[in-house]
Protein backbone atom coordinates (compact mmCIF):
# COMPACT_ATOMS: atom_id res chain seq x y z
CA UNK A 1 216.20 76.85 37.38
CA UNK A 2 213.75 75.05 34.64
CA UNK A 3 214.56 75.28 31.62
CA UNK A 4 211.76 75.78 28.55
CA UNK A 5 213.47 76.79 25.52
CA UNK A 6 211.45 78.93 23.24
CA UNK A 7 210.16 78.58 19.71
CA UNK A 8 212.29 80.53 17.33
CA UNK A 9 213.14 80.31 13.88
CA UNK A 10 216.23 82.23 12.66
CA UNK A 11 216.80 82.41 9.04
CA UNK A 12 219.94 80.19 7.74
CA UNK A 13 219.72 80.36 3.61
CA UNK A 14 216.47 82.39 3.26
CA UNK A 15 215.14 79.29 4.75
CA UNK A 16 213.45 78.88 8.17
CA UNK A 17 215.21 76.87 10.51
CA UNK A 18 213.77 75.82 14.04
CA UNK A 19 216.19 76.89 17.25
CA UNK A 20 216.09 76.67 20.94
CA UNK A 21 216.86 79.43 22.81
CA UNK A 22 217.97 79.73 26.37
CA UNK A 23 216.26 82.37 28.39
CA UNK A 24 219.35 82.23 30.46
CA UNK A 25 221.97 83.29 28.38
CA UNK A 26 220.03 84.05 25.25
CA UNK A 27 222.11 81.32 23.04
CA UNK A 28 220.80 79.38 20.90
CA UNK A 29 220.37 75.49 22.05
CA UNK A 30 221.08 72.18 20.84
CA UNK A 31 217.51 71.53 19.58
CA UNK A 32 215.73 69.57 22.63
CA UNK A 33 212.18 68.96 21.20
CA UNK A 34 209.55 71.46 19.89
CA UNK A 35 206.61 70.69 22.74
CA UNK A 36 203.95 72.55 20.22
CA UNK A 37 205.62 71.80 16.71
CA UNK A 38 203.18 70.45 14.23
CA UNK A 39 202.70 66.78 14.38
CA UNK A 40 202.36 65.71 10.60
CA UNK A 41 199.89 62.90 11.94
CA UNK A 42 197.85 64.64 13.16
CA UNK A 43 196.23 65.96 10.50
CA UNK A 44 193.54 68.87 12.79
CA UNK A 45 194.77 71.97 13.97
CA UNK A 46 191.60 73.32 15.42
CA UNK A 47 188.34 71.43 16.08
CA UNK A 48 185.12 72.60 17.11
CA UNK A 49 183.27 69.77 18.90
CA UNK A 50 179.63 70.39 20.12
CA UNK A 51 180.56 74.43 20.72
CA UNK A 52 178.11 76.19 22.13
CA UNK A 53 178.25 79.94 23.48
CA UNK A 54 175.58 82.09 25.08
CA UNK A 55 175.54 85.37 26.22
CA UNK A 56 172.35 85.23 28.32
CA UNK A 57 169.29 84.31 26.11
CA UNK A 58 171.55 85.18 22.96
CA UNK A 59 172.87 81.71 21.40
CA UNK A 60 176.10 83.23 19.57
CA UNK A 61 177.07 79.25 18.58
CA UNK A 62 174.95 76.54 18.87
CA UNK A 63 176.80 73.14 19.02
CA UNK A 64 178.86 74.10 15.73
CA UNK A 65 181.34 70.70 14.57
CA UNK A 66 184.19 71.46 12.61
CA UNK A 67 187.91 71.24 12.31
CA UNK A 68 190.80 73.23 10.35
CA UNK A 69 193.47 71.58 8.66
CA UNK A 70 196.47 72.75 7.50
CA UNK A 71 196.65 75.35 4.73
CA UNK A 72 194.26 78.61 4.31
CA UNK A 73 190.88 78.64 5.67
CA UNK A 74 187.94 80.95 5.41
CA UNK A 75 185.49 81.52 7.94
CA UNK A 76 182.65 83.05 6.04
CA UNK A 77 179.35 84.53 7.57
CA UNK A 78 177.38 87.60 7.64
CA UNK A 79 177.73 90.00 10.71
CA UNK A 80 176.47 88.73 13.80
CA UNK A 81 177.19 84.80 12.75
CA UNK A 82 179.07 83.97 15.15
CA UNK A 83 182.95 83.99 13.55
CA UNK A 84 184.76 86.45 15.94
CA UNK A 85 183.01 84.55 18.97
CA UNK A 86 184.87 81.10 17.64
CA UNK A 87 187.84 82.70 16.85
CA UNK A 88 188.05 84.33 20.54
CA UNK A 89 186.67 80.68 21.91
CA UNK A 90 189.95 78.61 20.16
CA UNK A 91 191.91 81.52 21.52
CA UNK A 92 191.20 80.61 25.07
CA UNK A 93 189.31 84.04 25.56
CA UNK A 94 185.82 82.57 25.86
CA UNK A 95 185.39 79.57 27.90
CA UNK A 96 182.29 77.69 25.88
CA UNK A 97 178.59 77.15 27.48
CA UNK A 98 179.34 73.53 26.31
CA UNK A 99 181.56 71.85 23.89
CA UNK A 100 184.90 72.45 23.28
CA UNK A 101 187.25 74.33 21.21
CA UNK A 102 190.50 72.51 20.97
CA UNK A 103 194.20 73.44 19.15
CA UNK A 104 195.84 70.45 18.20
CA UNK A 105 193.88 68.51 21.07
CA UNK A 106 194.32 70.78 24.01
CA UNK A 107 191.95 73.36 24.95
CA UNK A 108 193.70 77.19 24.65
CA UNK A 109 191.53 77.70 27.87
CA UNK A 110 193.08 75.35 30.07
CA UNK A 111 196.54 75.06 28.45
CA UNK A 112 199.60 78.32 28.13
CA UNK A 113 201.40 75.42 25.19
CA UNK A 114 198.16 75.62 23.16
CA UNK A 115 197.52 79.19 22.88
CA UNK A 116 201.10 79.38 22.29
CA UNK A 117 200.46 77.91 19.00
CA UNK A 118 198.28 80.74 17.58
CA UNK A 119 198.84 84.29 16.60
CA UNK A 120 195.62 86.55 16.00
CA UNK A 121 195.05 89.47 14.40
CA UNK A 122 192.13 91.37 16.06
CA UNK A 123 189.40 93.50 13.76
CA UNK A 124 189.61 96.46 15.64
CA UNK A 125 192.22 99.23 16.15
CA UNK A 126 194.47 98.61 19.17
CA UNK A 127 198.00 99.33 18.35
CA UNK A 128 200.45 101.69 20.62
CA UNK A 129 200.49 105.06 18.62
CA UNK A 130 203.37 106.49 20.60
CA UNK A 131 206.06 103.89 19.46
CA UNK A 132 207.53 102.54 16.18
CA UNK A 133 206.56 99.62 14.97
CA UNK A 134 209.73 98.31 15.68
CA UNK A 135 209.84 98.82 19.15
CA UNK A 136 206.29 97.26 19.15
CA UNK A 137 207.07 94.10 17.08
CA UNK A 138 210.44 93.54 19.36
CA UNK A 139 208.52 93.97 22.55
CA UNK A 140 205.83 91.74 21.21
CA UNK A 141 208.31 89.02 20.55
CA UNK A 142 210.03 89.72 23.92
CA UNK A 143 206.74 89.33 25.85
CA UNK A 144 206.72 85.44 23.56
CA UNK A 145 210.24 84.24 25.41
CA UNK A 146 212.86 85.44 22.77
CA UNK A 147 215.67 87.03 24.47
CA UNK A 148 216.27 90.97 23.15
CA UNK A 149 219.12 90.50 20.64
CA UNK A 150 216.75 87.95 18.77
CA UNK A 151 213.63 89.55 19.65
CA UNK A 152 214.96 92.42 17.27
CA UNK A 153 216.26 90.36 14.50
CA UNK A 154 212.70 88.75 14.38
CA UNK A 155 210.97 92.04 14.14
CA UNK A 156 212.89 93.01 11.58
CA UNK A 157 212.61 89.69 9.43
CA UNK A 158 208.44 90.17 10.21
CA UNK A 159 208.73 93.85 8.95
CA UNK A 160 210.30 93.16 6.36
CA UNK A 161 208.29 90.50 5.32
CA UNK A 162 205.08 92.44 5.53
CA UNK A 163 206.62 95.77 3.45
CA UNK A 164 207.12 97.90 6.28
CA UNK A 165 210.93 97.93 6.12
CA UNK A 166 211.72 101.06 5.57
CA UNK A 167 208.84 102.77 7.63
CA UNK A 168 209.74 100.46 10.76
CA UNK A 169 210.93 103.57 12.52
CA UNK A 170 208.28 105.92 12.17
CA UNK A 171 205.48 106.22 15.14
CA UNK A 172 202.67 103.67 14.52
CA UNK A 173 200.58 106.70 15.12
CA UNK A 174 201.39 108.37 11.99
CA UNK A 175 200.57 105.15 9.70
CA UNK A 176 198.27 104.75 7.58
CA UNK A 177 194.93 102.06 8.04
CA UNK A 178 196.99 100.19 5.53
CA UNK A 179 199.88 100.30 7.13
CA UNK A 180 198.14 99.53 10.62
CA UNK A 181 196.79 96.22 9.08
CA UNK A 182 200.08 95.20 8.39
CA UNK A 183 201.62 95.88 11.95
CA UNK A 184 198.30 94.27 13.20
CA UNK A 185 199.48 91.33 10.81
CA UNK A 186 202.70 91.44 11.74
CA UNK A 187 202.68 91.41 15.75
CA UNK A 188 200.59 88.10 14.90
CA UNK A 189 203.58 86.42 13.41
CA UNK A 190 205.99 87.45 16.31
CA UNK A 191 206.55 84.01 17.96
CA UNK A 192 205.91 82.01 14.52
CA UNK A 193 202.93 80.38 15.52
CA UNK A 194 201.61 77.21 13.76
CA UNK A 195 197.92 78.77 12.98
CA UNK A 196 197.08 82.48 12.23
CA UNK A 197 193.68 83.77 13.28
CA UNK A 198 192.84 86.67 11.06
CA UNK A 199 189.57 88.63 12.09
CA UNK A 200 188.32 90.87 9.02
CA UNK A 201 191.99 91.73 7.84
CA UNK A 202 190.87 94.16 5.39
CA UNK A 203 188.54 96.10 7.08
CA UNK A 204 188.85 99.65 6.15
CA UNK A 205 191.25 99.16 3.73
CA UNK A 206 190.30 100.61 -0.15
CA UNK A 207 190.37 98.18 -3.08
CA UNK A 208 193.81 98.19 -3.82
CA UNK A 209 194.78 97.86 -0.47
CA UNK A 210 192.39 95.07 0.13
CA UNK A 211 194.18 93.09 -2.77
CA UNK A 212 197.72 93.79 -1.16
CA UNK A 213 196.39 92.45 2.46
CA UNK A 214 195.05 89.16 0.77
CA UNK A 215 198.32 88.70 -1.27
CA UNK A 216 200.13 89.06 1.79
CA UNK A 217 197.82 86.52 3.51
CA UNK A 218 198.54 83.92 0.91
CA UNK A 219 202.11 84.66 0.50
CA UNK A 220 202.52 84.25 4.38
CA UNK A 221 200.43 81.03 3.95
CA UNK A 222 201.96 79.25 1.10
CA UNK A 223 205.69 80.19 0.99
CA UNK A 224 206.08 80.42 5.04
CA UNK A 225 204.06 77.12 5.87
CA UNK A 226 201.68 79.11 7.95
CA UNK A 227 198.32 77.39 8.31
CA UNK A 228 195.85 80.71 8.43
CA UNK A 229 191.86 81.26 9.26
CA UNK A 230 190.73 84.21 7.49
CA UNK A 231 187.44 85.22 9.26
CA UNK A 232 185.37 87.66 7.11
CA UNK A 233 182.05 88.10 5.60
CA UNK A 234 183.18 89.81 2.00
CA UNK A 235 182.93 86.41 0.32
CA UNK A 236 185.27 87.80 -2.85
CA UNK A 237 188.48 87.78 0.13
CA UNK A 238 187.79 84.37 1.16
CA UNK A 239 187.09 83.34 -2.62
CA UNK A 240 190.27 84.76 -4.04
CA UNK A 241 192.54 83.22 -0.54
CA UNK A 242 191.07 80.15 0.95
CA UNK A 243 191.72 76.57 -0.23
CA UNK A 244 188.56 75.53 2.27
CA UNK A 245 185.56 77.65 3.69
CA UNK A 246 183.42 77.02 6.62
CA UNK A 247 179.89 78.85 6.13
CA UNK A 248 178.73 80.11 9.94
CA UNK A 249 175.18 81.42 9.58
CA UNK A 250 172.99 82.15 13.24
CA UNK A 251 175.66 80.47 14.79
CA UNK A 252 175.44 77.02 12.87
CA UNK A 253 177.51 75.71 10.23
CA UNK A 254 175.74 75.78 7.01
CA UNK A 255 178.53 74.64 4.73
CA UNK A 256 182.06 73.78 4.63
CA UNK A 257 184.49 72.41 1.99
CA UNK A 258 187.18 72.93 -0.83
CA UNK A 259 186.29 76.90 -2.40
CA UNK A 260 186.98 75.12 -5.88
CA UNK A 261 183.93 73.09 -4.87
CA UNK A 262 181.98 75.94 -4.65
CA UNK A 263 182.86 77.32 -7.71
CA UNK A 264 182.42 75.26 -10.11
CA UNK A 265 181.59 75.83 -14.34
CA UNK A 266 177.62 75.24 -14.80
CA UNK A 267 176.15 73.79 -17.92
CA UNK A 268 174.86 78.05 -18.27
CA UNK A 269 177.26 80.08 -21.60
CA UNK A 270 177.59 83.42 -21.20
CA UNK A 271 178.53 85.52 -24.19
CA UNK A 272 179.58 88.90 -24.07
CA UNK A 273 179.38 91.25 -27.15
CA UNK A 274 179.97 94.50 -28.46
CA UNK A 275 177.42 94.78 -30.98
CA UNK A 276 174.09 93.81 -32.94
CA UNK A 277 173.07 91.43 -29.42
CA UNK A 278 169.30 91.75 -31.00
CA UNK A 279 170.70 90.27 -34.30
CA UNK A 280 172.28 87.81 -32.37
CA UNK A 281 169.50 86.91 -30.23
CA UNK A 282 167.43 86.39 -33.38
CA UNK A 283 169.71 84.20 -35.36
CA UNK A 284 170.23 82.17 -32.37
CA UNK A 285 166.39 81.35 -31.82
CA UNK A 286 166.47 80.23 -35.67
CA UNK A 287 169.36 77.86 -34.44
CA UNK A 288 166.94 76.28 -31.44
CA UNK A 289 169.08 78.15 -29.39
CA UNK A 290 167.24 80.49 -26.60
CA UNK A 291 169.52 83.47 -25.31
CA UNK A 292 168.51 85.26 -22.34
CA UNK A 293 169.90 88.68 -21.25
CA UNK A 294 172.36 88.29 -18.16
CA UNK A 295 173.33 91.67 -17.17
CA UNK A 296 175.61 92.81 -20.14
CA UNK A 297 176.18 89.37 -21.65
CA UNK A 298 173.83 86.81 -23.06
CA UNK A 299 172.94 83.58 -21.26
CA UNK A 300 172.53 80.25 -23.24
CA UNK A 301 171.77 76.60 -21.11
CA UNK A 302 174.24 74.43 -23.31
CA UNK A 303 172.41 71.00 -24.19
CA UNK A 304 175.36 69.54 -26.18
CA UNK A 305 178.94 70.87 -27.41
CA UNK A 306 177.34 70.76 -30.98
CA UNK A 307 175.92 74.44 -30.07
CA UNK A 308 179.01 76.25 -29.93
CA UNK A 309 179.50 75.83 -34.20
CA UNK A 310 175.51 77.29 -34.16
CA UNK A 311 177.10 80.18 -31.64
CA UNK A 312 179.44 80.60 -34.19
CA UNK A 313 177.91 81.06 -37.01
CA UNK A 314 175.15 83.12 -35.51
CA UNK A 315 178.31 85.74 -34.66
CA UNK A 316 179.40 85.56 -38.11
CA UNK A 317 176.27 85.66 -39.70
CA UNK A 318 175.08 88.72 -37.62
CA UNK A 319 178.59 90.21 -37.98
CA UNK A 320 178.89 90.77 -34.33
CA UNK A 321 182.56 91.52 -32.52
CA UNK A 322 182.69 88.85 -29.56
CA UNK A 323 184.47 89.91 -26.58
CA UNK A 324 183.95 87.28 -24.70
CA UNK A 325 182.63 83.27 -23.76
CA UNK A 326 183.01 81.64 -21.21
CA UNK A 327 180.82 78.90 -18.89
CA UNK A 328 179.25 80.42 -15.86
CA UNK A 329 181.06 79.67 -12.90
CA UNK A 330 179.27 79.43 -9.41
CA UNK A 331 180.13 81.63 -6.61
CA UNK A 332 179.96 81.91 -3.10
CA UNK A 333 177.49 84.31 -3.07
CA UNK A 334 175.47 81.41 -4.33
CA UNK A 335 175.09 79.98 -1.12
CA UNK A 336 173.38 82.97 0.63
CA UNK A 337 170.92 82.86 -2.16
CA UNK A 338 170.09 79.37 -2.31
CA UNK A 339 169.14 79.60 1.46
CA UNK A 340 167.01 83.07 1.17
């Protein structure tokens, strides 16, 4: 019988360590050779070349180009851009009009090894209700080649990981959205795939669950070496998570790059104050100095560093209780508004 060991990763030391296991007998195996481990030269997970979908006369992508390197990735557009089509396209779901959509230089369509690489976390609500997440996560890493005993030692580790340790038993049915998201999170991790496709992750979730999804996310990124694309169109997620963004818009790319690069200080001050702001405004304009109101806080275009002594002596001169200053920083939402 042919032997393909699968990918596993038991924990020796809190660390993760790769091991080959034989469907046979379930043992682990001396380690033969990962056939879809991460080749440190080659430095693209996922490419887009040329992709192109349509759904009759609707163009979802038009001959999009980019790639996804290691690390966290946003995939930022409004609804109807095009981001769940490209993520079910690398997946092998989709076969492209034209183009391609490769994983590590095989297309998921044509190849079982390539879409064994990725894990995905769908948008939408499609767990089991009648079984516990454990059951769900060991089955799920069952159905991925690891033999039962493991299978259940790897749900556990995922649960764990995720915060659902102690709830693991309970019927998914009875969770909360919260607590869905993380199952949906967690069956994605089952086989310890080398990307992480992560459509709208905190969809329906309330503020404070939003912010533990995303620390999740980056926790699972940057302490587990998980390379993640984080598909969503609330630009403050993929601000506060990504390390690189890729703007689809009408199913082009409109910009891509390093977040910091989108959000960097301008040459604009803003000053924030709890008090005599008319005062202030005043005894700035007899400084040279225009102030503009910006909301709550007042907006001065900085010509030199010299102003900040005049800034300061116009606060202590009016008497006025500064709560803040600080540069303006740009922000994503900056890029919609640049190309209204």
């Amino acid at each position: 019988m042919h032997h393909v060991p699968c990918r596993y990763y038991g924990l020796v030391s809190g660390r993760a360590k790769p091991v080959s296991i034989s469907p046979q007998s379930g043992a682990p195996q001396a380690d033969l050779g990962d056939p879809w481990a991460y080749n440190p030269l080659v430095a693209t997970l996922l490419q887009a070349k040329s992709l192109t979908k349509r759904y009759g006369a609707t163009v979802a992508l038009d001959s999009v180009d980019f790639e996804v390197q290691e690390g966290i990735t946003g995939l930022l557009g409004p609804n109807g851009a095009g981001k769940s089509t490209a993520i079910k396209l690398f997946l092998g779901l989709l076969k492209p009009t034209s183009g391609s959509a490769e994983v590590m230089g095989d297309k998921t369509y044509e190849s079982v090894e390539a879409r064994a690489r990725l894990g995905y976390m769908p948008e939408h609500d499609c767990l089991p209700t009648a079984i516990t997440a454990s059951e769900f996560l060991t089955h799920m890493a069952q159905v991925s080649g690891i033999p039962p005993a493991f299978a259940r030692i790897r749900a556990a580790d995922i649960l764990r990981h995720v915060g659902l340790e102690e709830e693991r038993y309970r019927p998914i049915g009875q969770y909360s959205t919260g607590m869905k998201q993380r199952v949906k999170l967690a069956q994605s991790l089952a086989h310890d795939p080398l990307v992480v496709l992560l459509d709208e992750p905190t969809a329906g979730l309330d503020p404070g669950g939003r912010e533990d999804m995303l620390r999740l996310i980056r926790r699972t990124g940057r302490d587990f070496g998980i390379s993640i694309v984080l598909s969503s169109h609330l630009m403050g997620d993929v601000e506060t998570t990504c390390d690189r963004i890729i703007v689809l818009d009408g199913g082009r790319v409109t910009e891509e790059g390093a977040v910091s690069g989108f959000t960097q200080e301008t040459e604009t001050l803003l000053i924030e104050v709890d008090d005599n702001r008319e005062e202030l405004v005043i005894a700035l304009a007899s400084r040279g100095i225009i102030a503009t109101l910006d909301g709550s806080s007042l907006a001065v275009e900085l010509e030199s560093q010299s102003e900040y002594d005049a800034i300061r002596d116009a606060l202590v001169e009016t008497n006025t209780r500064l709560r803040r200053m600080a540069p303006r920083r740009h922000q994503l939402t900056d890029i919609f508004r640049s190309d209204s």
